[in-house]
C-alpha atoms as a PDB file:
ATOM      1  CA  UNK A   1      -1.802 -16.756   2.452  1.00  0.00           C
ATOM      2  CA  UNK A   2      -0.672 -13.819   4.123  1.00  0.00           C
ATOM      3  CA  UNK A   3       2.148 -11.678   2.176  1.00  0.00           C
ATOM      4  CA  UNK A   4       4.482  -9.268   4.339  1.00  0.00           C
ATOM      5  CA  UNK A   5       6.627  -6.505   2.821  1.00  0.00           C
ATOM      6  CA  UNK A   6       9.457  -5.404   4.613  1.00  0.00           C
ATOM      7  CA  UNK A   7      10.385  -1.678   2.623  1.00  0.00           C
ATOM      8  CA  UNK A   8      13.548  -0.117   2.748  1.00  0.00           C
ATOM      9  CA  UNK A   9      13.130   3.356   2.917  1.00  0.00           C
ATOM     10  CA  UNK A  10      16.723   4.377   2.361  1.00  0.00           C
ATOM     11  CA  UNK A  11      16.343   2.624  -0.556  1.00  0.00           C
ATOM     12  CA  UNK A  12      12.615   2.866  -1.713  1.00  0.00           C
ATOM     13  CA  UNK A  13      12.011   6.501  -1.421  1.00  0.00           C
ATOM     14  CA  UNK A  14       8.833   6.482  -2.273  1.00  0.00           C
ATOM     15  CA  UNK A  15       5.575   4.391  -2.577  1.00  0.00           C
ATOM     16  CA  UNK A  16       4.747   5.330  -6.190  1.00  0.00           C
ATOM     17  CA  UNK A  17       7.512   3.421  -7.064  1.00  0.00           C
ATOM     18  CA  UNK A  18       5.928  -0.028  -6.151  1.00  0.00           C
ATOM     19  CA  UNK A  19       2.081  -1.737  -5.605  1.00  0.00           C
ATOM     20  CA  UNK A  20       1.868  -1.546  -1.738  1.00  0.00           C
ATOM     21  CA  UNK A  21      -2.019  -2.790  -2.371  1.00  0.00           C
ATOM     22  CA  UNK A  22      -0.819  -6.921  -2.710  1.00  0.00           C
ATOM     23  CA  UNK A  23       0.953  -6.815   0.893  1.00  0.00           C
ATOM     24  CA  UNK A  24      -1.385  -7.877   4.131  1.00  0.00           C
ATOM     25  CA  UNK A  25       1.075  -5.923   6.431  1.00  0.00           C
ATOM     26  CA  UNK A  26       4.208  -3.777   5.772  1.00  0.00           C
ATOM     27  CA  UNK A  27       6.923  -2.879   7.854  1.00  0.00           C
ATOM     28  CA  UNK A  28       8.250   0.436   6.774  1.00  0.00           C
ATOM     29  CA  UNK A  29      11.979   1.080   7.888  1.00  0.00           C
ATOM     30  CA  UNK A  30      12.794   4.659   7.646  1.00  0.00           C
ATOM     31  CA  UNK A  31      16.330   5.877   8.681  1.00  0.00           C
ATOM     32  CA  UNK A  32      16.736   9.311  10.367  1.00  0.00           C
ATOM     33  CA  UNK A  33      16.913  11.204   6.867  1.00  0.00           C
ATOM     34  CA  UNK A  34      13.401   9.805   5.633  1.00  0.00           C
ATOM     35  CA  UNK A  35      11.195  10.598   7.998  1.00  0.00           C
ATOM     36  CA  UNK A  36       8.900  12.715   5.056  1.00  0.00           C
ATOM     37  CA  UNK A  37       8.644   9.040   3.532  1.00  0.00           C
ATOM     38  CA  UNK A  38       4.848   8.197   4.261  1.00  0.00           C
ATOM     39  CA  UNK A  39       2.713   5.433   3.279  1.00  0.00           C
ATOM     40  CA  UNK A  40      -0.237   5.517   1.277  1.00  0.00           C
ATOM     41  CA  UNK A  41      -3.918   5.793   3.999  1.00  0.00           C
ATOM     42  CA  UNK A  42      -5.654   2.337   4.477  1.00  0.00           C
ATOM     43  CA  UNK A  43      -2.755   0.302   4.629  1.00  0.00           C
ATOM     44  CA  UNK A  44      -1.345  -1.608   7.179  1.00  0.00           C
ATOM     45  CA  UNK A  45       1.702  -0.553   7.555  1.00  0.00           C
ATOM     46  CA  UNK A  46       3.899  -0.811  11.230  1.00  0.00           C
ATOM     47  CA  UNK A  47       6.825   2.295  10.676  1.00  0.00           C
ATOM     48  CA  UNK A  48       9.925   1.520  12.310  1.00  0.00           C
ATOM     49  CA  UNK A  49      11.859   4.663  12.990  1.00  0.00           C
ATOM     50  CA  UNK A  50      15.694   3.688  13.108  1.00  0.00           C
ATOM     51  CA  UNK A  51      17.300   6.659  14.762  1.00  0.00           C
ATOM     52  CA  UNK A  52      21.073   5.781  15.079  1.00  0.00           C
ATOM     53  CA  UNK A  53      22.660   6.565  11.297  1.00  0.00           C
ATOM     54  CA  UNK A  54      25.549   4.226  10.013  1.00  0.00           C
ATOM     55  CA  UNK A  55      26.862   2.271   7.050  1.00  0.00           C
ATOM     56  CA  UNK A  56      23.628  -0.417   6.735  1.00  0.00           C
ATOM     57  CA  UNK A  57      22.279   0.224  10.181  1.00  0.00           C
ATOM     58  CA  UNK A  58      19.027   0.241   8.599  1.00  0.00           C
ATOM     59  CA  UNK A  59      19.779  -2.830   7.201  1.00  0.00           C
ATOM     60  CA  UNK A  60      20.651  -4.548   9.873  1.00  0.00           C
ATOM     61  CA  UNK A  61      17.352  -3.238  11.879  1.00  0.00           C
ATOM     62  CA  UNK A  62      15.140  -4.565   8.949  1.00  0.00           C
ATOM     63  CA  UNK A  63      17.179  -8.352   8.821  1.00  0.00           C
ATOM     64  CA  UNK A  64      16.327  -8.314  12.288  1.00  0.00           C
ATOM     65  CA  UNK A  65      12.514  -8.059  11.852  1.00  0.00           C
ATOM     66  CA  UNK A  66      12.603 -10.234   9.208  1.00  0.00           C
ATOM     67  CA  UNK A  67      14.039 -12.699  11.609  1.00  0.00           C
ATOM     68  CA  UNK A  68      11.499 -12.109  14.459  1.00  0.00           C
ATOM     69  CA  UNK A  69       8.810 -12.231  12.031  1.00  0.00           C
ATOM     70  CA  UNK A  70      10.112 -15.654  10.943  1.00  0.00           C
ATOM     71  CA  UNK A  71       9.645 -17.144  13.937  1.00  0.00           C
ATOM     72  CA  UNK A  72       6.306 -15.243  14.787  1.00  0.00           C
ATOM     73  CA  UNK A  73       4.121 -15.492  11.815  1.00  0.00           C
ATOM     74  CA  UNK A  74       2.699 -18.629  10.363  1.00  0.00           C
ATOM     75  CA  UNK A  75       5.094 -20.404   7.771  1.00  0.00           C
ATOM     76  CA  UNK A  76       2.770 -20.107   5.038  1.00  0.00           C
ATOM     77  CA  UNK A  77       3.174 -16.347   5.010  1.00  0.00           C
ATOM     78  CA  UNK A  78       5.386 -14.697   2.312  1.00  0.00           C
ATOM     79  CA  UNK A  79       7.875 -12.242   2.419  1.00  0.00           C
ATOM     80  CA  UNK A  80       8.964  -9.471   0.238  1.00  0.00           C
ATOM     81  CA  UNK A  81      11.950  -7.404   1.113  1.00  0.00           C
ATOM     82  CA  UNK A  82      11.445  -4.721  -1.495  1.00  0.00           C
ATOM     83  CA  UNK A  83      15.143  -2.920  -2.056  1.00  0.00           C
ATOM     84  CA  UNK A  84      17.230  -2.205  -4.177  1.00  0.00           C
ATOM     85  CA  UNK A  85      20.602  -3.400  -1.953  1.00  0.00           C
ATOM     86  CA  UNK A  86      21.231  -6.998  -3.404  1.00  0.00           C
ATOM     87  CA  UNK A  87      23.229  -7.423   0.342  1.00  0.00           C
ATOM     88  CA  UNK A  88      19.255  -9.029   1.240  1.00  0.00           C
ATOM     89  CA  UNK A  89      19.361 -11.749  -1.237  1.00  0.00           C
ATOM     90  CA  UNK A  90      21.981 -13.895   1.188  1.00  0.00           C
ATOM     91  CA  UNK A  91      19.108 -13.374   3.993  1.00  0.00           C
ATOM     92  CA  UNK A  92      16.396 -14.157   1.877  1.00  0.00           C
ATOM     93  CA  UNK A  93      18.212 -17.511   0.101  1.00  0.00           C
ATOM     94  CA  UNK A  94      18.828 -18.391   3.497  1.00  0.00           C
ATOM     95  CA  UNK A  95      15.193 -17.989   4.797  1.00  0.00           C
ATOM     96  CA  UNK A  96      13.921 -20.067   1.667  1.00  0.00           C
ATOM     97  CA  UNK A  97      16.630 -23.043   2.772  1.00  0.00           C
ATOM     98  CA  UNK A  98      14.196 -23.232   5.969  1.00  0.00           C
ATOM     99  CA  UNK A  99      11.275 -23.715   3.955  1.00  0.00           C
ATOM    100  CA  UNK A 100       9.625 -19.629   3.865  1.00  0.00           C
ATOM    101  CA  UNK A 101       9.033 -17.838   0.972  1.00  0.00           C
ATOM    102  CA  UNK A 102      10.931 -14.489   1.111  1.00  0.00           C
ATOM    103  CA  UNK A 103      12.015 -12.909  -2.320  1.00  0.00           C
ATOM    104  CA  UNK A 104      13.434  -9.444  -2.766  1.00  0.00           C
ATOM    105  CA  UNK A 105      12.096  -7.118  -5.012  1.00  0.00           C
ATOM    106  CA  UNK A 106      13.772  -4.142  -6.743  1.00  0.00           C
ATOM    107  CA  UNK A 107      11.371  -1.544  -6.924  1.00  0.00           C
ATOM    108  CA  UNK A 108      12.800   0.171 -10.132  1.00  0.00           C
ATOM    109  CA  UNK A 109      11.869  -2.992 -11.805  1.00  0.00           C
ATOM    110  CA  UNK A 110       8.399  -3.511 -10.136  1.00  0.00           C
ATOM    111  CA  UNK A 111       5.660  -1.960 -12.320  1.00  0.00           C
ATOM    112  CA  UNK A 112       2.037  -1.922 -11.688  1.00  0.00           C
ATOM    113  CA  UNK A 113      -0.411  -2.969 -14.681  1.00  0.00           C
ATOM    114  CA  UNK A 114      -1.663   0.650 -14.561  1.00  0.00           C
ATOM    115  CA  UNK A 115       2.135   2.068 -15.123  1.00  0.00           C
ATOM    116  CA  UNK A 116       2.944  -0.322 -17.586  1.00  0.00           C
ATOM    117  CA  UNK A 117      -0.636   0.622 -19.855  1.00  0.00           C
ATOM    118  CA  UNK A 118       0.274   4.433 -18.921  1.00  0.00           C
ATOM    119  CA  UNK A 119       3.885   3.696 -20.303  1.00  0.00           C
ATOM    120  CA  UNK A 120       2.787   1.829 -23.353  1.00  0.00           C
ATOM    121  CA  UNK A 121      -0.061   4.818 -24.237  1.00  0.00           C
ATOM    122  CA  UNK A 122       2.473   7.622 -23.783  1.00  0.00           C
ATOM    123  CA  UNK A 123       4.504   5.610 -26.443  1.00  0.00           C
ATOM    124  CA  UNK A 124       1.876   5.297 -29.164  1.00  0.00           C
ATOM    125  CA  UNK A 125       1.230   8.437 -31.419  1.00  0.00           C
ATOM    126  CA  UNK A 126      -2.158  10.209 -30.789  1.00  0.00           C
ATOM    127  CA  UNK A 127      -3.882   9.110 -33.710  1.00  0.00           C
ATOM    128  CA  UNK A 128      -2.839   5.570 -33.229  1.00  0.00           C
ATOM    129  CA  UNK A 129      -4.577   5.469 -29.292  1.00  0.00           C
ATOM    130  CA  UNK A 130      -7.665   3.335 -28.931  1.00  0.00           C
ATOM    131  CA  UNK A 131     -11.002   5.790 -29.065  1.00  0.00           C
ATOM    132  CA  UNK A 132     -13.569   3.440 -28.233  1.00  0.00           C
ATOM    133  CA  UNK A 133     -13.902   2.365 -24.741  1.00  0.00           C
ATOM    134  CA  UNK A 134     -13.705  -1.406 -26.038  1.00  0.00           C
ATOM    135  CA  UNK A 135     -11.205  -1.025 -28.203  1.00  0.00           C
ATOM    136  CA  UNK A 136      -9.479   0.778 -25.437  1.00  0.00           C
ATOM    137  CA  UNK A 137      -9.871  -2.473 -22.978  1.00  0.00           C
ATOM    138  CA  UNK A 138      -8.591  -4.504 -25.657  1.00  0.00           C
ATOM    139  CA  UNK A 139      -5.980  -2.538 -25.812  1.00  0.00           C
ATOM    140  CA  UNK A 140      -4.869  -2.939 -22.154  1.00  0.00           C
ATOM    141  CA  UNK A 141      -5.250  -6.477 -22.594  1.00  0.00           C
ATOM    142  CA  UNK A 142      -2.870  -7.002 -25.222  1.00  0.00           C
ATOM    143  CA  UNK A 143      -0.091  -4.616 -23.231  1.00  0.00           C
ATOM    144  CA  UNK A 144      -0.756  -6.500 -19.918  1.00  0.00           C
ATOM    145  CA  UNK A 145      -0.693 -10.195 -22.297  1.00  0.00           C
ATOM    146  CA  UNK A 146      -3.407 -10.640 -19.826  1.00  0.00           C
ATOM    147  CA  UNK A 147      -7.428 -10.922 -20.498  1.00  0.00           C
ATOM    148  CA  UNK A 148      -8.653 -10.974 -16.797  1.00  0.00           C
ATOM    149  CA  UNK A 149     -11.491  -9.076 -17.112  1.00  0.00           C
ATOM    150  CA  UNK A 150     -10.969  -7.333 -13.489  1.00  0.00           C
ATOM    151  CA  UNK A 151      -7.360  -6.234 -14.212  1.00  0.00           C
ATOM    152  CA  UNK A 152      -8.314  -4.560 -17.664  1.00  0.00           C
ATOM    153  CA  UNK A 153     -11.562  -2.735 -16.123  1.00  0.00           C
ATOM    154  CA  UNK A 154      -8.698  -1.273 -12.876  1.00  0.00           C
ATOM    155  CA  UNK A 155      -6.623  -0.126 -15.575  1.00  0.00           C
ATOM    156  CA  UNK A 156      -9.111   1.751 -17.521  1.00  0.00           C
ATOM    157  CA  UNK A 157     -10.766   2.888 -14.334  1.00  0.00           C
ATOM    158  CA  UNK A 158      -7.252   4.282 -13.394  1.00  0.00           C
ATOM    159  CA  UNK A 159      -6.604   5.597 -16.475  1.00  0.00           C
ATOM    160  CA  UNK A 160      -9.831   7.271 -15.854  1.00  0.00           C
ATOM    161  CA  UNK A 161      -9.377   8.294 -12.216  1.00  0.00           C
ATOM    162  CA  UNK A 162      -5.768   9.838 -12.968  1.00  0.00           C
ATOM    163  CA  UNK A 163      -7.417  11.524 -15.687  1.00  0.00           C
ATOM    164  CA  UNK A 164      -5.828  10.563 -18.399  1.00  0.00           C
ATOM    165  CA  UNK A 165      -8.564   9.253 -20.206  1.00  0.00           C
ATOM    166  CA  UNK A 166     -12.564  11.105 -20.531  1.00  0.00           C
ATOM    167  CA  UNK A 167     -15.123   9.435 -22.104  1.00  0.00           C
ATOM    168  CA  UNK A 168     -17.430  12.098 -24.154  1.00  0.00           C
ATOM    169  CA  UNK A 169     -20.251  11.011 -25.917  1.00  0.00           C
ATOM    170  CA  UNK A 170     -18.409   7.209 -25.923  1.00  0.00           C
ATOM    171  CA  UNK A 171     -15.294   8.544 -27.502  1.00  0.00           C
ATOM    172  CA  UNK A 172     -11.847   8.240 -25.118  1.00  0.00           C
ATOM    173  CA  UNK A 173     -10.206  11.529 -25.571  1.00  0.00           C
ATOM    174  CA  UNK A 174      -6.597  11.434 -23.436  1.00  0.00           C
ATOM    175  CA  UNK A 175      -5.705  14.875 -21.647  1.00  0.00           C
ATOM    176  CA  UNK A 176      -1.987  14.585 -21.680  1.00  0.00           C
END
């Protein structure tokens, strides 16, 4: 099932504030002020430069490609209109009366497993953080209320690659 993200850049301002990774193809609407708002490399993302500025002129531009793409894409495919501006949840009700899946998603309240187990460790005093690496994955499991074995190993592995966590002589030590 393919999953389209229509992102409102006025809105948005930045891609560390959501998971682009889920979406199959994103449209990126920038207005003339965020043209310095870039997506992430290996993505596939289509940038639609709106140059004319006005009260929800970028808004507008972005309901209209979520129209077009309505009629051009497969009905099975999902659509996430990730903004802030409640004005979208009209055009997205009305989209789900015809039968497509579109949903609008705040991305101040969208929060990646690896943000929420970086949250949660920043929160627990030192000497209470996991040392071992399996106490450590058990750990992450119990934030994320999740035991999928492939979404506690990314989260360690980003903890890891954000370095946040080393692993000396199979001891976790945290560098922040």
């Amino acid at each position: 099932m393919k999953k389209v993200a229509l992102v409102d850049g006025e809105n948005v301002g930045s891609f560390d504030r959501f998971d682009a990774a889920p979406y199959d193809e994103i449209h990126l609407f920038r207005g003339a002020t965020q043209r310095r708002l870039k997506p992430p490399a290996g993505l596939n993302v289509v940038i639609h430069d709106v140059q004319k500025t006005g009260r929800n002129n970028l808004d507008f531009h972005l309901t209209l490609h979520l129209g077009v793409l309505h009629q051009a894409v497969d009905k099975s495919a999902q659509f996430y209109v990730i903004s802030g501006d409640k004005g979208f949840d009209g055009v997205c009700q009305h989209l789900q009366s015809l039968g497509r899946q579109c949903t609008r998603l705040d991305p101040l309240r969208i929060v990646s497993p690896e943000r929420k187990v970086i949250r949660a460790l920043f929160c627990v005093s030192e000497r209470q953080r996991p040392r071992t690496l399996a106490r450590l994955k058990n750990h992450v499991a119990t934030i994320l209320h999740n035991t999928d074995t492939r979404t506690v190993e990314s989260c360690v592995e980003a903890l890891r690659s954000d370095h946040i966590t080393v692993l000396k002589s199979g001891r976790i030590e945290y560098c922040y």
